[in-house]
N, C-alpha and C. Protein backbone atom coordinates (compact mmCIF):
# COMPACT_ATOMS: atom_id res chain seq x y z
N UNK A 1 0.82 -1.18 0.00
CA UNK A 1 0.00 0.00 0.00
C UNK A 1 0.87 1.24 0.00
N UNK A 2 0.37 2.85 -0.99
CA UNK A 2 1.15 3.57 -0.79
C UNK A 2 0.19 4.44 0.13
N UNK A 3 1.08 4.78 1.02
CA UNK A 3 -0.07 6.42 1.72
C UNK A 3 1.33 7.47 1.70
N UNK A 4 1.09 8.80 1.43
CA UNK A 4 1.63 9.45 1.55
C UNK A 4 1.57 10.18 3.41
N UNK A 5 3.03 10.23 3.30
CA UNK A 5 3.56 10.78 4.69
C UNK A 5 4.51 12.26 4.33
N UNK A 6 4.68 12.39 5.63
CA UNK A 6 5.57 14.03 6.03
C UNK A 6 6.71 13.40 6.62
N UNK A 7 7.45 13.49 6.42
CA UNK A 7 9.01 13.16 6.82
C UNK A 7 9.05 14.63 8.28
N UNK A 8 9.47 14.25 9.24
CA UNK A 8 9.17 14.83 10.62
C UNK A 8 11.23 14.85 10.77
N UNK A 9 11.41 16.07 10.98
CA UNK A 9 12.57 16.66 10.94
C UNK A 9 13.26 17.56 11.56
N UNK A 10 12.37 18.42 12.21
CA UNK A 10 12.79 19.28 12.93
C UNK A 10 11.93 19.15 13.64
N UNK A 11 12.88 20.09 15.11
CA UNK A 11 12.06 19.90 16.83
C UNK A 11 10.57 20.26 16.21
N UNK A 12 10.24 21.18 15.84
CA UNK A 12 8.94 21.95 15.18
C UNK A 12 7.68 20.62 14.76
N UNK A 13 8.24 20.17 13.79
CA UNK A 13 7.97 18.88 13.11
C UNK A 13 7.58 17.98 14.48
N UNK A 14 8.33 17.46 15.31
CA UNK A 14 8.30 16.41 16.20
C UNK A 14 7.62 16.86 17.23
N UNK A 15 7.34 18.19 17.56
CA UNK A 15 6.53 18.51 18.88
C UNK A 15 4.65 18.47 18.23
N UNK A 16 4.49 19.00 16.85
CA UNK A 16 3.35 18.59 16.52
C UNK A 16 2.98 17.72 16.10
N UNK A 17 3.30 16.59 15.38
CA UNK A 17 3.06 15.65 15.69
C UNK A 17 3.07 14.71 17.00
N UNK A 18 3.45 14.96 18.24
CA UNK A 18 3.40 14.71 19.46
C UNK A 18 1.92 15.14 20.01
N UNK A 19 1.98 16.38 19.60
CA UNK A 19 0.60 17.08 20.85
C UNK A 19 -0.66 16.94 19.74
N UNK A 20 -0.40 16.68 18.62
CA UNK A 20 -1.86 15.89 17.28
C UNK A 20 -1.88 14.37 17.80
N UNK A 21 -0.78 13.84 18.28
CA UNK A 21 -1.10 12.18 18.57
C UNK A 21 -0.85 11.41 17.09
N UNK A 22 -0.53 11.92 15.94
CA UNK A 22 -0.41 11.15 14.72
C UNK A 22 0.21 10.07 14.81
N UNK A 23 0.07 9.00 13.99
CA UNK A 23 0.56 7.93 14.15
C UNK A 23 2.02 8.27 13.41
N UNK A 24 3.66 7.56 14.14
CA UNK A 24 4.52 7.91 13.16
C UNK A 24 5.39 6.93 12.89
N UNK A 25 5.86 6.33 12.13
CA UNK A 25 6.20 5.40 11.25
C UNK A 25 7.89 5.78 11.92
N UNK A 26 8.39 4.79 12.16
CA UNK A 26 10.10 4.60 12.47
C UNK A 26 10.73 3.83 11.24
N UNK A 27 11.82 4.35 10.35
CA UNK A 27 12.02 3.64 9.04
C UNK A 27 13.73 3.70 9.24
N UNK A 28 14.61 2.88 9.12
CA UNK A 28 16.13 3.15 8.97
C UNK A 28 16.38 4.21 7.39
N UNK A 29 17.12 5.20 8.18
CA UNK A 29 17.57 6.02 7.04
C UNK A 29 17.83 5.46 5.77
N UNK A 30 19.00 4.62 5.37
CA UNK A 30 19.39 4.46 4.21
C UNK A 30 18.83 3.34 3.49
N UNK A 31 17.54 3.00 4.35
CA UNK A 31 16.74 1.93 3.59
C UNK A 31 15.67 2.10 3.69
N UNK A 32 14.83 2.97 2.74
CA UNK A 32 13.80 3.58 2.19
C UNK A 32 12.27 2.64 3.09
N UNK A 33 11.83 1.23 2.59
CA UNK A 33 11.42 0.49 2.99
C UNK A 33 11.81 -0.24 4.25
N UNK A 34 12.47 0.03 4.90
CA UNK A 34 12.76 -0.48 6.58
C UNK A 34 11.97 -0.21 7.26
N UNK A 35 10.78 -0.06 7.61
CA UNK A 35 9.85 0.28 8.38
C UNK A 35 10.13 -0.81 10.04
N UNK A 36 10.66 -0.08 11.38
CA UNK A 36 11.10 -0.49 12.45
C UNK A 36 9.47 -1.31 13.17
N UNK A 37 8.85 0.44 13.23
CA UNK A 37 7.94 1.23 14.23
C UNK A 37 6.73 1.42 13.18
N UNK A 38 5.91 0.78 12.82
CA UNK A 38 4.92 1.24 12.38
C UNK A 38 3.46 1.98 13.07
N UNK A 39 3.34 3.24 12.94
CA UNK A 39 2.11 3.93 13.64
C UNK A 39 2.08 3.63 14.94
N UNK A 40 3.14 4.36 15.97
CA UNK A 40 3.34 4.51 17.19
C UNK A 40 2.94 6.13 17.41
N UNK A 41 2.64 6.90 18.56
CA UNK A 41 2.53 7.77 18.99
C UNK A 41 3.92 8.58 19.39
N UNK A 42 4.63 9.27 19.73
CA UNK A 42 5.52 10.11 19.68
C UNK A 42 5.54 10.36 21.42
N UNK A 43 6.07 9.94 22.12
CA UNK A 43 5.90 10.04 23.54
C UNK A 43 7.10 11.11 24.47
N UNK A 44 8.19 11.34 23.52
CA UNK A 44 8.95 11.93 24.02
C UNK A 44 10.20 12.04 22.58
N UNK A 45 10.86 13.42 22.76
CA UNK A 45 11.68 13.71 21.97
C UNK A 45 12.78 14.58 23.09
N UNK A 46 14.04 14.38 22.28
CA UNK A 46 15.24 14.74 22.59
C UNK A 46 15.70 15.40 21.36
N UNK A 47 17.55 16.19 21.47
CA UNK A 47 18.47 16.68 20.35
C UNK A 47 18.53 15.80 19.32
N UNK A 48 18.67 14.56 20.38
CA UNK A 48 18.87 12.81 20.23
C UNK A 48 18.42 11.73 19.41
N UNK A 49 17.31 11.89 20.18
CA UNK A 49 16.19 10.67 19.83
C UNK A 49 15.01 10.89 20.16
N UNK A 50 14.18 9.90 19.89
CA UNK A 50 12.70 10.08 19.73
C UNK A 50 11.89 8.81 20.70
N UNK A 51 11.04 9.24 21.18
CA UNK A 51 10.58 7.87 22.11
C UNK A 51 8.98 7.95 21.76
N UNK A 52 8.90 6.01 21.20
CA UNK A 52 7.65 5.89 20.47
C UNK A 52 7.38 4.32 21.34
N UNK A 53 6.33 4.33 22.00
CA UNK A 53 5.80 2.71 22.28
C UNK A 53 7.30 2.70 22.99
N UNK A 54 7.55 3.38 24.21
CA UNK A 54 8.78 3.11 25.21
C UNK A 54 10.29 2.75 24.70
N UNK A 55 10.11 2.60 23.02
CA UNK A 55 11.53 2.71 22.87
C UNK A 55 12.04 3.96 22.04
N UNK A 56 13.19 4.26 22.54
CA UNK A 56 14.15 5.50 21.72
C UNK A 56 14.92 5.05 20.63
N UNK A 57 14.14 5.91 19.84
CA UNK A 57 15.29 5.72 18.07
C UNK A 57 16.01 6.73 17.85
N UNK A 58 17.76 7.00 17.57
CA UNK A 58 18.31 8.04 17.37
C UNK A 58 17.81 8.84 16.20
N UNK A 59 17.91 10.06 16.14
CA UNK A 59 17.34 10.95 15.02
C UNK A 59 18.17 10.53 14.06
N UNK A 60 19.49 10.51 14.25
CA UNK A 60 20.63 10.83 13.28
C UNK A 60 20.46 9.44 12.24
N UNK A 61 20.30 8.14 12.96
CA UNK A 61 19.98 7.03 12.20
C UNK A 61 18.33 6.63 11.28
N UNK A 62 17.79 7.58 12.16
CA UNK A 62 16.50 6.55 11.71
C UNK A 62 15.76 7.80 11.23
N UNK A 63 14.48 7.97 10.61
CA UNK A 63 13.69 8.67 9.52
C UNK A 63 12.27 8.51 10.37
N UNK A 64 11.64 9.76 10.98
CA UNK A 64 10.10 9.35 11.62
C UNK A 64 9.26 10.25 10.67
N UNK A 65 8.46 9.14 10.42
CA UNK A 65 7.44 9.48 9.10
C UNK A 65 5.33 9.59 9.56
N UNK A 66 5.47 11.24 9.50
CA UNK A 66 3.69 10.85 9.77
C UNK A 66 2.96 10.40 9.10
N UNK A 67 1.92 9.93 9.16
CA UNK A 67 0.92 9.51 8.21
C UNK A 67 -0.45 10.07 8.89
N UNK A 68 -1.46 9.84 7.39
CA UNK A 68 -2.76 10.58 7.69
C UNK A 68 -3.46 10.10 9.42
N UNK A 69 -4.23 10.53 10.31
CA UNK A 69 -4.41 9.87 11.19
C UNK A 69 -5.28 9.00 11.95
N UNK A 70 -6.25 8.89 10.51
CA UNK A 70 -7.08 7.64 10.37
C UNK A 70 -6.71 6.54 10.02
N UNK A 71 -5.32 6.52 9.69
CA UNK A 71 -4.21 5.00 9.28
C UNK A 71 -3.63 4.53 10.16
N UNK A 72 -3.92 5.18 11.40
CA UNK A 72 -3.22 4.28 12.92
C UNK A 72 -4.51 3.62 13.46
N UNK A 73 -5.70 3.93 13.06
CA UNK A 73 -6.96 3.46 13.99
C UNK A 73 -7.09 2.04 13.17
């Protein structure tokens, strides 16, 4: 399936999708299709990393992708 997403990138980016609740997709950077984390909530962010469903993914490695937010229900 394709759904189009927002690639979440900056603090800006990561605090609204946090306080909307969107579902956000955890994908390894250099592999387009790596999907980790599919449609987790955004529970905490750092410089760092990102904390989704209690685990932290570094920013620098990994790609957090929103999607529409009727695709997490």
């Amino acid at each position: 399936m394709d759904y189009t997403y927002k690639v979440l990138e900056s603090d800006l980016d990561l605090l609204a999708a946090a306080l909307s609740e969107v579902p956000v997709a955890v994908a390894v950077k250099e592999y387009e299709d790596d999907i980790l984390e599919d449609g987790g909530r955004i529970r905490e962010y750092t410089p760092n990393s990102v904390r989704i469903r209690g685990l932290s993914y570094s920013r620098e490695l990994y790609e957090f992708r929103a999607y529409p937010i009727h695709m997490g229900e």
